[in-house]
Protein backbone atom coordinates (compact mmCIF):
# COMPACT_ATOMS: atom_id res chain seq x y z
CA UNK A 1 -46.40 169.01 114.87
CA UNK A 2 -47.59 172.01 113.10
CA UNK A 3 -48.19 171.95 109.42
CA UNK A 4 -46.58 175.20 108.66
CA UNK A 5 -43.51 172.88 108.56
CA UNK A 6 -41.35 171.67 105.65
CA UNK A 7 -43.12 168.38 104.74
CA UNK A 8 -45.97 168.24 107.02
CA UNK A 9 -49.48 168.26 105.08
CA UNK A 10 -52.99 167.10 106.63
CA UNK A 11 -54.10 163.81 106.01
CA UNK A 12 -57.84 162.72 106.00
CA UNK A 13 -57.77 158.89 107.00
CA UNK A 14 -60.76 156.55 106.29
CA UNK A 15 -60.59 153.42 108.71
CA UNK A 16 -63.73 150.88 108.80
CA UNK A 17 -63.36 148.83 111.71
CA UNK A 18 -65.56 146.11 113.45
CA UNK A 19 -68.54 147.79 115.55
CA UNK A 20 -67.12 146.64 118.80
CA UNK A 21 -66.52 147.77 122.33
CA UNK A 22 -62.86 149.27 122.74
CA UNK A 23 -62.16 149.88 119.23
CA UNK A 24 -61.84 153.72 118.94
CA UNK A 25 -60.12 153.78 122.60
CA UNK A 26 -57.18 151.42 120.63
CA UNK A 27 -57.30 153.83 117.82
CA UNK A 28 -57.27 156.87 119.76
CA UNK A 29 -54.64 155.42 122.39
CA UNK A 30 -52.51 154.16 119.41
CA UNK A 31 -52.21 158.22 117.88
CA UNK A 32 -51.90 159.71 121.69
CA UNK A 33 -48.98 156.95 122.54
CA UNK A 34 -46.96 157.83 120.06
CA UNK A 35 -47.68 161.49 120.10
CA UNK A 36 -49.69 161.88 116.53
CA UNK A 37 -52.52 164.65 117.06
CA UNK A 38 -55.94 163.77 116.12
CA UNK A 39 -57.63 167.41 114.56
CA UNK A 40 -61.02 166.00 113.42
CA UNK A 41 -62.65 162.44 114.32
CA UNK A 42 -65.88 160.83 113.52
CA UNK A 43 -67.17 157.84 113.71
CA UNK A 44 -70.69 156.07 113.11
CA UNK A 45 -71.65 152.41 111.68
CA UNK A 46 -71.58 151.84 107.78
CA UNK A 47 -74.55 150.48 105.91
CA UNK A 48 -73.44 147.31 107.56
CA UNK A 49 -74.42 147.20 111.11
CA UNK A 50 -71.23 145.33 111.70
CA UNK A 51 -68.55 148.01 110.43
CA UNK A 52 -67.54 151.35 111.73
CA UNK A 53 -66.36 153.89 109.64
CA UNK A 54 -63.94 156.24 111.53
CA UNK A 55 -62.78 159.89 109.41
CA UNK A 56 -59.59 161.02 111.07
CA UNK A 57 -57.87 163.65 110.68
CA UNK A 58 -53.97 164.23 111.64
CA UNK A 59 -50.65 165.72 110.42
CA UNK A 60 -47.74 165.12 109.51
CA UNK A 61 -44.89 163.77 107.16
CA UNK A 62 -44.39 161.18 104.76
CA UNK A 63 -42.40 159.07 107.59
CA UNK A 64 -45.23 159.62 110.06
CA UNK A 65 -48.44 158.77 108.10
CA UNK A 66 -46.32 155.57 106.90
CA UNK A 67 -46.48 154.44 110.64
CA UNK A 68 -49.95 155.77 111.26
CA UNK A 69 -50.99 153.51 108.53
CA UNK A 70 -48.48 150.76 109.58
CA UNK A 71 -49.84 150.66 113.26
CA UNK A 72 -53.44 151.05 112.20
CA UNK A 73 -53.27 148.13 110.33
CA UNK A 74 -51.93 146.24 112.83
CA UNK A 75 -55.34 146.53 115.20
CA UNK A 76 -57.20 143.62 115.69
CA UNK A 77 -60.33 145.14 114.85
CA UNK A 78 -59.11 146.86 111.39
CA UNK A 79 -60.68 145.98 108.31
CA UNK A 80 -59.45 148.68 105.95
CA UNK A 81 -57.09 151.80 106.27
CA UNK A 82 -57.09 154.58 103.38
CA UNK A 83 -55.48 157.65 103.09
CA UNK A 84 -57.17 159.92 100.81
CA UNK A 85 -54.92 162.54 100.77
CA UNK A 86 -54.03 163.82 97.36
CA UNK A 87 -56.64 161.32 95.72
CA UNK A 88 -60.11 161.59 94.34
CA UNK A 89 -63.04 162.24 97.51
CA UNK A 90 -65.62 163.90 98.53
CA UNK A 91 -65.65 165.73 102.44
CA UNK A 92 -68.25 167.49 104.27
CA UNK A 93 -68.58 168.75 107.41
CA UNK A 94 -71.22 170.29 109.32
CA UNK A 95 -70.72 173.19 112.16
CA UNK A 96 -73.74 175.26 114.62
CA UNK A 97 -73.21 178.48 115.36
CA UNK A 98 -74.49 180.91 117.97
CA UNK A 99 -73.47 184.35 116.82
CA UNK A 100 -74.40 187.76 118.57
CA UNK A 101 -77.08 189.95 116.41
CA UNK A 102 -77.70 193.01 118.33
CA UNK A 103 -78.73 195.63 115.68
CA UNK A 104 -80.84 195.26 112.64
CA UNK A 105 -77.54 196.32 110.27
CA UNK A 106 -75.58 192.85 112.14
CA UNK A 107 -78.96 190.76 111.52
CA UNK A 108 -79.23 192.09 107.81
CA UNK A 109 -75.48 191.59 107.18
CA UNK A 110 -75.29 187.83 108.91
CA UNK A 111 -78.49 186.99 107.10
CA UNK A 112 -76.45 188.33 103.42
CA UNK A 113 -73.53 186.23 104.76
CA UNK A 114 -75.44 183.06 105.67
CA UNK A 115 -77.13 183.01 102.16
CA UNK A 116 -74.01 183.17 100.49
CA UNK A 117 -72.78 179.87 102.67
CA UNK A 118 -75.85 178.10 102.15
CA UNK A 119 -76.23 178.11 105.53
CA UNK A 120 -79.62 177.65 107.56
CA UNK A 121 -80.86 179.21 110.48
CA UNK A 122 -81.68 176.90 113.46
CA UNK A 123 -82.83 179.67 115.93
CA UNK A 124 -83.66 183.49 115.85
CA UNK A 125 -83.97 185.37 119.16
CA UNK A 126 -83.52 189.12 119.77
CA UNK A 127 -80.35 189.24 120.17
CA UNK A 128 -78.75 185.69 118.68
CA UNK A 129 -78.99 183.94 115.49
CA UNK A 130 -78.24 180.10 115.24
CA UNK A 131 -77.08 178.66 111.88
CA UNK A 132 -75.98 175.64 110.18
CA UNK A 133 -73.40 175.78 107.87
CA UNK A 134 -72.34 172.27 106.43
CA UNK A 135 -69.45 171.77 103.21
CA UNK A 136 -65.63 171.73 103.18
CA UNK A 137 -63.56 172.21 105.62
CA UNK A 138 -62.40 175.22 104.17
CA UNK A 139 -65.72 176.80 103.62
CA UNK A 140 -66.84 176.25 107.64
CA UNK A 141 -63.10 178.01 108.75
CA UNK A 142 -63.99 180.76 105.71
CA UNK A 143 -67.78 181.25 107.68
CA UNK A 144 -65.82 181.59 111.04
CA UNK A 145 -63.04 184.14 109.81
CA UNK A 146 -66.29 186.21 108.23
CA UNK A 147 -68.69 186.26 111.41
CA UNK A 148 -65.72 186.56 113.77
CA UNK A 149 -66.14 190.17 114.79
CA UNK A 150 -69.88 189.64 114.79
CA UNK A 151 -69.22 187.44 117.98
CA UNK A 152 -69.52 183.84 118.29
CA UNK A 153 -71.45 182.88 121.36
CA UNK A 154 -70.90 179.17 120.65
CA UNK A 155 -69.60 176.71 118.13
CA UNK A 156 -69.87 172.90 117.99
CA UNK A 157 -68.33 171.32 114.55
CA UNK A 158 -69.47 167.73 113.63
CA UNK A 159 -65.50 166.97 112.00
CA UNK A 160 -64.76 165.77 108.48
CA UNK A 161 -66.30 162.97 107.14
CA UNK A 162 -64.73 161.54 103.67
CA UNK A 163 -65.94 159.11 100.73
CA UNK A 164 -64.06 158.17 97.64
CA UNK A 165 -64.83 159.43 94.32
């Protein structure tokens, strides 16, 4: 589904689950057999050892998250499902990046560029610069469109992780 289509939106979906064995395979098998795309998942424990908290992110219609929501409910191991969507919460998201530096004009211009992201640097070498770059979603695709023709040797993103307001 691509979300250049009437109706179809990203949705970021908070579910907090019991820590168990098996319980992201049954959420990941329940999107994959019924053909929903996951675009960003994360998962760690809560502040209580027993509970999960799994960020995903998907697309699609009105219709579709209404079964995504109905089926995720339906899981054993489900404690809570919330859409935030539309509603009041904070994201972040935190991305690495290898990117080619080969003269001292590319080095002074990604070093410009990763100030004005907030970004860190992880590693210098020669020829490479590592950063961190860690915010919206939209910011870390914004860093990528900007250091594009520098060359990205190699990216790793963490995915979107959500709170309420």
């Amino acid at each position: 589904m691509k979300e250049h289509e009437p109706g179809v939106s990203s949705h970021t979906i908070s579910v907090l689950v019991a820590n168990k064995f098996g319980v992201l395979a049954r959420v990941a098998g329940l999107f994959s057999g019924r053909g929903y795309n996951i675009s960003s998942l994360t998962v760690n424990q809560t502040h209580d050892p027993a509970v999960s908290q799994m960020t995903i992110v998907t697309s699609g219609d009105a219709d579709v998250l209404e079964q995504i929501d109905k089926q995720l409910r339906k899981l054993v191991d489900v404690i809570e499902v919330r859409d935030f969507t539309g509603g009041n919460f904070v994201e972040r998201e935190l991305a690495l990046f290898r990117l080619s530096a080969f003269s001292p004009e590319d080095k002074s211009r990604l070093v410009q560029l990763v100030g004005i992201f907030d970004g860190t640097f992880v590693s210098v070498h020669p020829d490479e610069l590592s950063v961190e770059i860690s915010g919206r979603s939209d910011k870390i695709d914004n860093f990528i469109a900007m250091v594009r023709d520098f060359g990205i040797l190699e990216m790793a993103r963490s995915g979107r992780v959500a709170i309420p307001r």
